[in-house]
Protein backbone atom coordinates (compact mmCIF):
# COMPACT_ATOMS: atom_id res chain seq x y z
CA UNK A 1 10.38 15.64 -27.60
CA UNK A 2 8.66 16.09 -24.58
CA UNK A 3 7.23 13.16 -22.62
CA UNK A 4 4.12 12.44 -20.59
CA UNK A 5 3.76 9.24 -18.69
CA UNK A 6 0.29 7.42 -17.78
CA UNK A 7 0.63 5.31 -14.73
CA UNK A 8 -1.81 3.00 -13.36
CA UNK A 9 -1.32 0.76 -10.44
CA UNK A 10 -2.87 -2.69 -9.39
CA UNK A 11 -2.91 -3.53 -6.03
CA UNK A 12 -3.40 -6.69 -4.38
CA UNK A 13 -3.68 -6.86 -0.68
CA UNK A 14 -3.84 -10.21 1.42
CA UNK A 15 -6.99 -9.74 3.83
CA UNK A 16 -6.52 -10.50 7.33
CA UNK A 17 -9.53 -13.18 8.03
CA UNK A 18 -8.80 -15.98 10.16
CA UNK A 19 -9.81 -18.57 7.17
CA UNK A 20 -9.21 -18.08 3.44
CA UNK A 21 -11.53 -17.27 1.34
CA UNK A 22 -13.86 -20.20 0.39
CA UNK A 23 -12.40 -23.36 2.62
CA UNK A 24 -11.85 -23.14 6.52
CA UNK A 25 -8.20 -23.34 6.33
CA UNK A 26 -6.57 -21.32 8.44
CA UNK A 27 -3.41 -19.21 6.34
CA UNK A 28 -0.19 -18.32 8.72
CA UNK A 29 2.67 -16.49 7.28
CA UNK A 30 5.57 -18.91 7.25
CA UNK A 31 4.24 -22.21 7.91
CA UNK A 32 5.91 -25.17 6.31
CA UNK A 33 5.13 -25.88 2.91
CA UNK A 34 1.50 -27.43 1.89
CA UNK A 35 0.80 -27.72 6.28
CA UNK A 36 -2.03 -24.90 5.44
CA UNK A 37 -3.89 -26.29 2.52
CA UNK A 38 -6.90 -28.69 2.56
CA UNK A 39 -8.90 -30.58 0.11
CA UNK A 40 -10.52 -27.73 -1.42
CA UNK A 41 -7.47 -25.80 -1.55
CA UNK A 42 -5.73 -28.81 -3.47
CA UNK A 43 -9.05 -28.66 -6.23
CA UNK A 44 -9.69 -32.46 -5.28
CA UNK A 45 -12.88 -33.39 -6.71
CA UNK A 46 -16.34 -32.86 -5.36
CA UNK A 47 -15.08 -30.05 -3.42
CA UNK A 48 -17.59 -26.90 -3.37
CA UNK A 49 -16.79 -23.41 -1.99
CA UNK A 50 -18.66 -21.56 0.41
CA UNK A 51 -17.75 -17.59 0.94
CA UNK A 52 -16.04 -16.20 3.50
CA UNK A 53 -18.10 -13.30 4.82
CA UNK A 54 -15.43 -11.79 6.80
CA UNK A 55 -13.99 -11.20 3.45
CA UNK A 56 -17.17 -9.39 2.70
CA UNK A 57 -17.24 -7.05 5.57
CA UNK A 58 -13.44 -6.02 5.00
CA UNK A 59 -13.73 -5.19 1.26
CA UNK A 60 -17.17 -3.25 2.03
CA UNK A 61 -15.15 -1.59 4.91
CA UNK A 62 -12.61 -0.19 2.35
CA UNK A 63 -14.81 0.71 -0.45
CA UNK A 64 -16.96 3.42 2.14
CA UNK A 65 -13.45 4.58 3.69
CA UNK A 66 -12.72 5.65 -0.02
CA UNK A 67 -16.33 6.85 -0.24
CA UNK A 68 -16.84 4.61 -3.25
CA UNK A 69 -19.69 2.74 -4.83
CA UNK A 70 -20.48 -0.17 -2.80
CA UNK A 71 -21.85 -3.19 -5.08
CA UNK A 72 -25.36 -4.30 -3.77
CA UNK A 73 -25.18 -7.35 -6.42
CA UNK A 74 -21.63 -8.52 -6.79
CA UNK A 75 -20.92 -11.95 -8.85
CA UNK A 76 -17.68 -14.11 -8.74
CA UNK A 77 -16.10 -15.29 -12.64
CA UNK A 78 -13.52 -18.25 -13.29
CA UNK A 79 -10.27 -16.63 -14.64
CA UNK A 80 -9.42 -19.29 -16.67
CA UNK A 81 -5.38 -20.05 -17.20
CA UNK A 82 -2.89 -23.12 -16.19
CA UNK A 83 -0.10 -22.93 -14.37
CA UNK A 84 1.86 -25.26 -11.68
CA UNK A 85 0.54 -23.01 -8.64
CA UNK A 86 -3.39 -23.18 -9.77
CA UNK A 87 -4.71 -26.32 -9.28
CA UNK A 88 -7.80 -25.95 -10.22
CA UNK A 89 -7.36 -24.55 -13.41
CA UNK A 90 -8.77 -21.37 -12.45
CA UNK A 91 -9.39 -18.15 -10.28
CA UNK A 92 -12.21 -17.45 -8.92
CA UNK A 93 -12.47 -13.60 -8.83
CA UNK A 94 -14.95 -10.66 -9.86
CA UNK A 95 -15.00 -9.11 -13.33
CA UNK A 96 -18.23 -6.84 -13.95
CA UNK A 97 -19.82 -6.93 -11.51
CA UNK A 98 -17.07 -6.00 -8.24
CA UNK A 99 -18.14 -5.12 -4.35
CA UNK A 100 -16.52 -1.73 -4.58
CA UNK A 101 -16.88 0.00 -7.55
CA UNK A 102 -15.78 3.94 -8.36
CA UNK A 103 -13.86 5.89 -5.14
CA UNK A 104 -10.81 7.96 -5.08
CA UNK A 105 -8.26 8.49 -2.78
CA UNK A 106 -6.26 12.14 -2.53
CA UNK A 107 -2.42 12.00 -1.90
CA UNK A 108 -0.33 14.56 -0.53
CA UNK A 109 3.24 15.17 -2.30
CA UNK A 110 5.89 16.52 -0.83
CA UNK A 111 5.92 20.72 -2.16
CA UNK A 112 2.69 20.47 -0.22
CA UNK A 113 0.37 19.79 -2.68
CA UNK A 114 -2.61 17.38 -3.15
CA UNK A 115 -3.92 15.16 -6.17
CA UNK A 116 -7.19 13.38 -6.32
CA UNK A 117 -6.32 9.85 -8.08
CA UNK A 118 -9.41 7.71 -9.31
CA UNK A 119 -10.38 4.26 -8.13
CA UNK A 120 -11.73 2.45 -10.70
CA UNK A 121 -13.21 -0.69 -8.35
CA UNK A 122 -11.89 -3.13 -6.00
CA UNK A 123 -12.69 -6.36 -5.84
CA UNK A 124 -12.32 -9.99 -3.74
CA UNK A 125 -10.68 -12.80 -5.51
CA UNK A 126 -8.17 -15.91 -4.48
CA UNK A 127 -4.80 -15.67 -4.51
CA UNK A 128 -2.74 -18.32 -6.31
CA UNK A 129 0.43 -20.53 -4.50
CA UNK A 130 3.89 -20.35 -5.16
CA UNK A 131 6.45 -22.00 -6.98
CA UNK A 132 9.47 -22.51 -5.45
CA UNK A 133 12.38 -23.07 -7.46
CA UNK A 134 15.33 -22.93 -4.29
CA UNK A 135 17.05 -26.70 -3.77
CA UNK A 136 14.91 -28.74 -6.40
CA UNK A 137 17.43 -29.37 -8.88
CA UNK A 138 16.38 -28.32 -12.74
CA UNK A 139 12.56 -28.82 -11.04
CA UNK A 140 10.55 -26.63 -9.40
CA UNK A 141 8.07 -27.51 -6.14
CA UNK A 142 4.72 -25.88 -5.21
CA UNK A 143 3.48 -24.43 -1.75
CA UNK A 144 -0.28 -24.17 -2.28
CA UNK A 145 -0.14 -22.42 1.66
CA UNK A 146 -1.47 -19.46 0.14
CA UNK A 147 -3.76 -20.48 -2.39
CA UNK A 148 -7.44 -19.65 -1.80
CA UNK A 149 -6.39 -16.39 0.82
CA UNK A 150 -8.53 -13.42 0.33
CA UNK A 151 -7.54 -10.75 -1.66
CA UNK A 152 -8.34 -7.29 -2.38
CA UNK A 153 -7.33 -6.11 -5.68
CA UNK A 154 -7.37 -2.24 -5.79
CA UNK A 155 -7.35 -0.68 -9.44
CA UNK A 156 -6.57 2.95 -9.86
CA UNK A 157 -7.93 5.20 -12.76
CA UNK A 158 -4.52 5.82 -15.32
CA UNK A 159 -4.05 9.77 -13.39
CA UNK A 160 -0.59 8.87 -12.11
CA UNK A 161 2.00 10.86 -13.83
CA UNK A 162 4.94 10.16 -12.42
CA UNK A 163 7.07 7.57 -9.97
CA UNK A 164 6.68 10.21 -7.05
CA UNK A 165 2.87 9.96 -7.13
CA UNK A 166 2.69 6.59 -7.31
CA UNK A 167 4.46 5.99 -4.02
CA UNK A 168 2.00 8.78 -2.46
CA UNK A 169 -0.64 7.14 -3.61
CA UNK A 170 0.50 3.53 -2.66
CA UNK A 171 1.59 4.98 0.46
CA UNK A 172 -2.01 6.28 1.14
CA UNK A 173 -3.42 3.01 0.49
CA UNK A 174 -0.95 0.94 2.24
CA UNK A 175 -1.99 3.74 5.64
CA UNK A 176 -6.02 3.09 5.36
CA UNK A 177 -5.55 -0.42 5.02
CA UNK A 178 -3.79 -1.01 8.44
CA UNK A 179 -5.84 1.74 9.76
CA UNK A 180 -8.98 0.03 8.67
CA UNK A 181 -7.14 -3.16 10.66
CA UNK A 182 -8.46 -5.73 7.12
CA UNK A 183 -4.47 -6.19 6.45
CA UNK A 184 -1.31 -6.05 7.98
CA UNK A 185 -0.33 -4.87 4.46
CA UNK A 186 3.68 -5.97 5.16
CA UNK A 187 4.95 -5.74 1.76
CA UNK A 188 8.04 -8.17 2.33
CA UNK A 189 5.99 -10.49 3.15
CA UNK A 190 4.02 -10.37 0.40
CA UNK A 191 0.97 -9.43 2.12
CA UNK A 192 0.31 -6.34 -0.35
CA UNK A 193 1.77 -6.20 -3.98
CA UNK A 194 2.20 -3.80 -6.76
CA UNK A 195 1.31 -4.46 -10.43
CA UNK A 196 2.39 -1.23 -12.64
CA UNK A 197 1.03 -0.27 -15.46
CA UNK A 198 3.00 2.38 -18.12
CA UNK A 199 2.68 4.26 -21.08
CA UNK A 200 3.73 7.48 -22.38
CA UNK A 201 2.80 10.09 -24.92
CA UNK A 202 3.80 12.69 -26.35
CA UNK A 203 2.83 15.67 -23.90
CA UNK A 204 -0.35 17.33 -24.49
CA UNK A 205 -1.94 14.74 -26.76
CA UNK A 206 -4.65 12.79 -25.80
CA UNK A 207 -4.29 9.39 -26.88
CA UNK A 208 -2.99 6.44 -24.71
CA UNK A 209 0.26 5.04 -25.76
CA UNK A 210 1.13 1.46 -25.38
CA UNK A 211 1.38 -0.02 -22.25
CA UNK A 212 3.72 -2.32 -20.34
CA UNK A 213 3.01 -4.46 -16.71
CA UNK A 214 5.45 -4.63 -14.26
CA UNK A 215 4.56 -7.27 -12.09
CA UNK A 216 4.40 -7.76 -8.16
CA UNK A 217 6.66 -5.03 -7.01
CA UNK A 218 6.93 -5.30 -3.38
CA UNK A 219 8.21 -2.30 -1.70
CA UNK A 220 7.84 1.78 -2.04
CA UNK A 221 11.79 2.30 -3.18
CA UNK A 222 11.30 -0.53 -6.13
CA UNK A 223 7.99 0.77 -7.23
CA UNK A 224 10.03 4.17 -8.09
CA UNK A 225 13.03 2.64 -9.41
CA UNK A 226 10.81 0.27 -11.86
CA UNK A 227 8.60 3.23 -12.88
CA UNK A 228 11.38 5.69 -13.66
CA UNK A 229 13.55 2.62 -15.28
CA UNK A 230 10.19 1.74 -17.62
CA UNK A 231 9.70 5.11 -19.17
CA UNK A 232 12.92 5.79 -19.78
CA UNK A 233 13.10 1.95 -21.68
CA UNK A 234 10.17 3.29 -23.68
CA UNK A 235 11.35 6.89 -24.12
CA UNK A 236 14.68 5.64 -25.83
CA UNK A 237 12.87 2.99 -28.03
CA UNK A 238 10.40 5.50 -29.29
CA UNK A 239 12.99 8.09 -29.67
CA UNK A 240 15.33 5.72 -31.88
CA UNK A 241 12.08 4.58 -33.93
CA UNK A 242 11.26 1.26 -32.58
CA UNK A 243 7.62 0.48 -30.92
CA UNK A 244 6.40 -0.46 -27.35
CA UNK A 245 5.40 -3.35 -27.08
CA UNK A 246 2.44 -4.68 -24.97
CA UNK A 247 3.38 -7.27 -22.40
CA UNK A 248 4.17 -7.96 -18.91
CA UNK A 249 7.75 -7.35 -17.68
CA UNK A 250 9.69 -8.93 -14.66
CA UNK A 251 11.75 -6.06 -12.89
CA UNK A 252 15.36 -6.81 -11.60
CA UNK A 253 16.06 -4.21 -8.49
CA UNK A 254 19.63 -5.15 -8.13
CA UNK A 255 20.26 -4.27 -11.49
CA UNK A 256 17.28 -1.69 -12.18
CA UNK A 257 16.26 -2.97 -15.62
CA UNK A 258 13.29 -5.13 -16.90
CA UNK A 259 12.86 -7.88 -19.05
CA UNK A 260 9.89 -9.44 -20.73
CA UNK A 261 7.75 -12.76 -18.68
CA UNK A 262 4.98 -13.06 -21.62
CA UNK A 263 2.94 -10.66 -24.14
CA UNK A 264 0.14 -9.09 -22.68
CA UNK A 265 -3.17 -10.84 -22.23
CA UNK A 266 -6.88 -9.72 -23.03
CA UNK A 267 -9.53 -10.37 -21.21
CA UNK A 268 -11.02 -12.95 -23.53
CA UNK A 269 -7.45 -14.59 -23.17
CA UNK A 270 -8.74 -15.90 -19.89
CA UNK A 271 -12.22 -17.00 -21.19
CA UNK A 272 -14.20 -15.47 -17.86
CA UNK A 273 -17.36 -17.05 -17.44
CA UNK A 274 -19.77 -16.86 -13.44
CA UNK A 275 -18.72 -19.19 -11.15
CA UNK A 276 -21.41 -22.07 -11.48
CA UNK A 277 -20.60 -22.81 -7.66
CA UNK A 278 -21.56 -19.35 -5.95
CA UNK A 279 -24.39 -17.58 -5.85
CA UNK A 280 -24.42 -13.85 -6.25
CA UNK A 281 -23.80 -11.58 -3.08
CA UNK A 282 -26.61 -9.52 -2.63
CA UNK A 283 -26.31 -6.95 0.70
CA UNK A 284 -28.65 -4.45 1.34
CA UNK A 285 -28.50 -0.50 3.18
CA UNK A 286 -28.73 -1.61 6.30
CA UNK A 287 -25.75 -4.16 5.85
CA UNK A 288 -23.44 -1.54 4.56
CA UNK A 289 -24.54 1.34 7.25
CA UNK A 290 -23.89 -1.63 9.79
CA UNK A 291 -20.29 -1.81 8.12
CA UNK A 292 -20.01 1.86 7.77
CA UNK A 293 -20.74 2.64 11.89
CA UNK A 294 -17.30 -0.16 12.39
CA UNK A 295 -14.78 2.74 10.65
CA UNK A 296 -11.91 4.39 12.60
CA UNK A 297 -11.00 7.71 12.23
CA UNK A 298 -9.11 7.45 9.06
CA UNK A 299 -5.58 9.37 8.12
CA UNK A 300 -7.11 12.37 6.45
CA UNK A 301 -9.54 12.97 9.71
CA UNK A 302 -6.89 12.46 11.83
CA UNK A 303 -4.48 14.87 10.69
CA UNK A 304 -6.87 17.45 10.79
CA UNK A 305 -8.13 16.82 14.39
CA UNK A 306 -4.12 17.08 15.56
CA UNK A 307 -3.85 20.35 13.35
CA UNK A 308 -6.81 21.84 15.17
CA UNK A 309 -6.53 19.97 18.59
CA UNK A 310 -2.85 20.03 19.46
CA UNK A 311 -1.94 22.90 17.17
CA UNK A 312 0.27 21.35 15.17
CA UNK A 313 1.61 22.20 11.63
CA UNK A 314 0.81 20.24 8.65
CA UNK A 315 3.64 18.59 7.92
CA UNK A 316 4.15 17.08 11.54
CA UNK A 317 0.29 16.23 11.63
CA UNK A 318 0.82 14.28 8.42
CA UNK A 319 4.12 12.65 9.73
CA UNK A 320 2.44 11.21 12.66
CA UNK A 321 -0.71 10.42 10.87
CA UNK A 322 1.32 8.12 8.29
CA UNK A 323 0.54 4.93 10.35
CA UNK A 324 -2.22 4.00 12.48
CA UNK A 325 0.51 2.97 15.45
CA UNK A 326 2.60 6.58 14.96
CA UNK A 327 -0.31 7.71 15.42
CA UNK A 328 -1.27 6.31 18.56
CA UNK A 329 2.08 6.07 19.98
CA UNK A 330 2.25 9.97 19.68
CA UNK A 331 -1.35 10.62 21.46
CA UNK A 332 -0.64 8.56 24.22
CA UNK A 333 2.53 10.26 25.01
CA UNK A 334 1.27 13.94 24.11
CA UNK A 335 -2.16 12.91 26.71
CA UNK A 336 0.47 11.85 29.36
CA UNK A 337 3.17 14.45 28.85
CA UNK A 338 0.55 17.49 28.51
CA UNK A 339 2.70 18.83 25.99
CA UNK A 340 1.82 17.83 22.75
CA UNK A 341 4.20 20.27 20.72
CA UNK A 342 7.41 18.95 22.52
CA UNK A 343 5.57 14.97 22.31
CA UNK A 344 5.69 15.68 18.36
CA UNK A 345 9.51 16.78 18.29
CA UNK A 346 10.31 13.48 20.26
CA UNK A 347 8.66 11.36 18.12
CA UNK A 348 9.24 13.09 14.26
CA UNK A 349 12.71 13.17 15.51
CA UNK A 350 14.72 11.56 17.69
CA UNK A 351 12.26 8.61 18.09
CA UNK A 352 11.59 8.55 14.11
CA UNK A 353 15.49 8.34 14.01
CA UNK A 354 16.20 5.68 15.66
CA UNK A 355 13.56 3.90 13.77
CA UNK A 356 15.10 4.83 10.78
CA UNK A 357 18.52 4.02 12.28
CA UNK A 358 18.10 0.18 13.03
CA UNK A 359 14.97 -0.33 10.31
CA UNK A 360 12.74 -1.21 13.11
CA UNK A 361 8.85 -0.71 13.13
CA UNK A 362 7.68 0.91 15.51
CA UNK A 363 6.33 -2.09 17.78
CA UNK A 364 9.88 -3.36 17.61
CA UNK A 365 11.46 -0.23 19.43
CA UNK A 366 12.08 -0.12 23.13
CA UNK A 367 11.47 2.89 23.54
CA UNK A 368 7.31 2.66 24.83
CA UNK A 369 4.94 5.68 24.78
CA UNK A 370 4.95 5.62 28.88
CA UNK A 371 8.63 5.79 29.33
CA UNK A 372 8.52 8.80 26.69
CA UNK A 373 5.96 10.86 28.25
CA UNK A 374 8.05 10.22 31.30
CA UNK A 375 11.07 11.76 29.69
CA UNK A 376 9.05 14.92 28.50
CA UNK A 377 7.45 15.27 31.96
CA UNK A 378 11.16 15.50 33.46
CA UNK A 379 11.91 18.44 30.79
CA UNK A 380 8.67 20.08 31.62
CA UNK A 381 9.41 20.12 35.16
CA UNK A 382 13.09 21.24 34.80
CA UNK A 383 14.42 17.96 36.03
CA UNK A 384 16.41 17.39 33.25
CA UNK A 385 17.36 20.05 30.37
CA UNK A 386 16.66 18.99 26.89
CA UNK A 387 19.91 18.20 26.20
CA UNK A 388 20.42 15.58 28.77
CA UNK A 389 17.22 14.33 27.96
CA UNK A 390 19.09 13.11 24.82
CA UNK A 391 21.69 11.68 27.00
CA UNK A 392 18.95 9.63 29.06
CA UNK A 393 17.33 8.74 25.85
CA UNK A 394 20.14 6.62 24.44
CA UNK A 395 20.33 5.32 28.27
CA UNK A 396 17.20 3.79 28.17
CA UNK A 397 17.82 1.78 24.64
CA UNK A 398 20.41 0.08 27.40
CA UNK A 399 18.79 -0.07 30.32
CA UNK A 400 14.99 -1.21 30.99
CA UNK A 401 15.22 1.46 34.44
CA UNK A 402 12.42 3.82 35.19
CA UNK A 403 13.42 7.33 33.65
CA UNK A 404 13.91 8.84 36.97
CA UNK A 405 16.12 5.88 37.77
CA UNK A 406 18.19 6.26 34.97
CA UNK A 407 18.48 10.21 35.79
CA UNK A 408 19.45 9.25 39.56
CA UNK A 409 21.96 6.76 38.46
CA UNK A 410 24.10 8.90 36.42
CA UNK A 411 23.56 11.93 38.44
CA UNK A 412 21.98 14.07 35.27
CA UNK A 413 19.75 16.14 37.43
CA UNK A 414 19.34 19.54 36.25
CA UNK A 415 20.62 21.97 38.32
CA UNK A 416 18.46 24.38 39.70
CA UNK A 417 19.62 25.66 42.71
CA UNK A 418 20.01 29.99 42.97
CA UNK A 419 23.14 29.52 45.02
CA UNK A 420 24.67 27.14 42.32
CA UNK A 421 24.10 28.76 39.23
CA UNK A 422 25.11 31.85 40.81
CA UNK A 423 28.62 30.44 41.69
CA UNK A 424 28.84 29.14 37.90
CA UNK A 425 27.82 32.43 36.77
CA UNK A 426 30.26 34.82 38.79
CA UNK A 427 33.05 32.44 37.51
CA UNK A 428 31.73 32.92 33.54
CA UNK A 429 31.80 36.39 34.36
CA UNK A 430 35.58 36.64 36.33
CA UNK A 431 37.05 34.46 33.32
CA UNK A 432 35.51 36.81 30.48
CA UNK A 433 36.06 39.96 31.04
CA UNK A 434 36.27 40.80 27.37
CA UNK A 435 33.00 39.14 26.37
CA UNK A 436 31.53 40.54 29.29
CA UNK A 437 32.15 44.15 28.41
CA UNK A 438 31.42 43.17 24.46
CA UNK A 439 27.81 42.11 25.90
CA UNK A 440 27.48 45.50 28.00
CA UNK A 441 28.56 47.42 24.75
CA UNK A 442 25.90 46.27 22.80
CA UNK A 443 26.92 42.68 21.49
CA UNK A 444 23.69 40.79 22.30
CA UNK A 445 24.74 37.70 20.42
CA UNK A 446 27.41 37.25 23.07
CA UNK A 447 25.37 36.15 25.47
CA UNK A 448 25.15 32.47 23.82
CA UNK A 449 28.60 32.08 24.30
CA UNK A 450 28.66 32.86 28.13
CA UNK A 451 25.43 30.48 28.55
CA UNK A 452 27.72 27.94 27.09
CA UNK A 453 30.56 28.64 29.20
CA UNK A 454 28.74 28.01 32.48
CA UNK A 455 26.91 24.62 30.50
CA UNK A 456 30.27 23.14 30.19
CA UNK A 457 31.07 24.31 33.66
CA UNK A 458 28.62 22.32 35.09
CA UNK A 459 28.87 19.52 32.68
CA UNK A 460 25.11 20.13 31.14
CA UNK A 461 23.20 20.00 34.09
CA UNK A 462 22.40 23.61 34.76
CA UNK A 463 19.06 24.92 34.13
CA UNK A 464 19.93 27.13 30.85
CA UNK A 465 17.10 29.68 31.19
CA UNK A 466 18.32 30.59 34.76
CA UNK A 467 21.68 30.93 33.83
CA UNK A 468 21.10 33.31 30.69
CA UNK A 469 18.84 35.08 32.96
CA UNK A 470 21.23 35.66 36.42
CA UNK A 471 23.86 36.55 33.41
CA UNK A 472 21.64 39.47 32.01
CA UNK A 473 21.38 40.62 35.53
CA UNK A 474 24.70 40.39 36.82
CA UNK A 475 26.09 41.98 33.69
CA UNK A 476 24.03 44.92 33.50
């Protein structure tokens, strides 16, 4: 039988505000256990909350990026459930009534294609602690650091069909929110996590099938592996007869299987009721055209503004359009370069590379935008060929040096000098007499091979197009 899946993802992304979401604590990334957590954090008694409207303006800011319904009246519920981490006894959170309601957002796969996937609402809530199970001996301890930080919990319509999609789409997300600067959205850290949601069906019928959680996934390659692990779990259960079961499932990477944490809940599980303590947030027009004049040019709009200004192709637009800092880091050098074609082919390649290479962001390479355009402006200006430009590349992941002091140190100036290249050439010509005559016979393709002769002869540093061009001449 043939098999359909039905994916929907949960997101939850940690807002960037200076103080959670309903005390003034301030939430750092690291700190030492229970040093960011005060009274109201710790549910002691008496203790009221008062909203964080920075948390406001953020979610607001992402609902209009994904042109959704922004929630003039939204209202905060108690999630009600115990565990070590939640020390009140509840979550405060939104249920009907959310600050973003309906968007979409469209993802772009990799044959080129795009997919409009549904947002069904996003809304604010607290996060929880952690437990923390390391050195404690048959006990576990709590770090209530992170209870009470904003988050944004992003809820897409069930229109994902496959692993692939899902990491387009989460991909997209993860893109607006750093563009949007409301999160640093650093999945190891926890700062933005996955909850997956899977079923399949028969293809072609209508009907959901069961469905299974996956909980906090936190990185694009485990997202895939758990998705394409889960339906084919429930593809060989329902194959050999047995049922899916409704529940939430812990993922193992290392060994790419799942195994069950709890059956699923139900909303009435949780017994939601309005929080007693908050009023509803009511905003008006002018607040949310006050948020809306704030946004950045966003990926989509950016792409197509390097398509159309720096004639670019589609593909490279969208590579360098995938973060907010690529981005950046490729307009600053293609504005100081002046040549934005040969700016993308650094950066998509040798720059993306070395990224890739050492798995370093791209604030952690040292390889700046201003030493880059430098580089380019040397090629541009035959200085340097584009080959030795790759030699004084990997120089300056050494050596801090200007670019032209790297060049001057290792003597990789291009050679441009007439009288030069026409010494290398004559001696190309007086050591091949056989290619030589091939070339003047007819054999175009020859040519490359005499170019390379003289490139070796002068160890890279001759200026290529003058040598294949006193080569046609002389050979004629």
């Amino acid at each position: 039988m043939e098999w359909e899946a039905v994916i929907g993802l949960e997101v939850h992304v940690s807002l960037s505000t200076q103080s959670k979401l309903f005390s003034g604590t301030a939430s750092i990334f690291g700190a030492d256990p229970n040093t960011e957590a005060n009274i109201f954090d710790l549910a002691m008694p008496g203790t009221l909350p008062v909203l964080n409207e920075e948390a406001l303006r953020m979610a607001v800011k992402f609902g209009l990026s994904i042109d959704a319904e922004i929630g003039k009246r939204s209202v905060f519920d108690r999630k009600n459930y115990f565990y070590p981490d939640l020390p009140k006894g509840y979550q405060v959170t939104q249920l009907d009534f959310p600050t973003v309601g309906k968007g979409s957002l469209t993802i772009n796969l990799e044959d080129g294609s795009e997919r409009v996937i549904g947002v069904t609402r996003a809304h604010i809530e607290e996060n929880a602690g952690k437990s923390l199970h390391e050195d404690f001996h048959g006990m576990s301890g709590i770090d209530l650091n992170r209870s009470g930080e904003p988050l944004l919990e992003i809820v897409s319509e069930p229109e994902i069909r496959n692993a692939t999609e899902a990491v387009a789409y989460l991909k997209k997300l993860h893109a607006i929110v750093r563009y949007l600067d409301i999160s640093d959205a650093i999945m190891a850290q926890g700062s933005m996590r996955c909850d997956v949601n899977v079923s399949i069906r028969p293809k072609g019928e209508t009907e959901l099938g069961t469905r299974t959680e996956l909980k906090n996934i936190n990185s694009f390659r485990f997202v895939e592996k758990a998705i394409n692990s889960e339906i084919q779990r429930q593809q060989d259960l329902l194959e050999d007869g047995g049922k899916v079961v409704q529940e939430t499932r812990r993922y193992d990477a290392e060994r790419d299987t799942s195994s069950p944490m709890r059956s699923k809940e139900f909303a009435n599980d949780y017994r939601y009721f309005p929080e007693p303590d908050l009023l509803p947030v009511e905003i008006d027009d002018t607040y949310i055209e006050a948020v809306r004049a704030t946004l950045p040019e966003l990926p989509d709009a950016r792409k197509a503004r390097f398509v159309s200004e720096y004639s670019l192709s589609d593909y490279d637009a969208g590579v360098l359009t995938a973060s907010r800092e690529m981005a950046e880091y490729f307009e600053a050098v293609a504005k100081a370069s002046g040549d934005a074609k040969l700016a993308a082919n650094w950066v998509t390649g040798d720059l993306q590379a070395l990224l890739n290479k050492n798995n370093w962001e791209l604030t952690q390479s040292p390889i700046q935008a201003d030493r880059l355009s430098v580089l380019i402006k040397r090629i541009i200006d035959n200085t340097i060929s584009g080959k030795i430009a790759k030699t004084v590349f990997d120089a300056m992941l050494e050596d801090s040096a200007s670019v032209d002091e790297i060049i001057t140190a290792k003597g990789l100036k291009q050679v441009t000098d007439n009288g030069a290249i026409e010494s290398l050439v004559d001696e190309v010509i007086a050591n091949n007499p056989e290619q030589v005559q091939q070339f003047r016979d007819g054999k175009e393709q020859v040519l490359g091979y005499l170019v390379g002769q003289a490139m070796k002869l002068s160890q890279g540093k001759a200026n290529p197009g003058q040598v294949n061009q006193m080569l046609r001449e002389k050979m004629k």
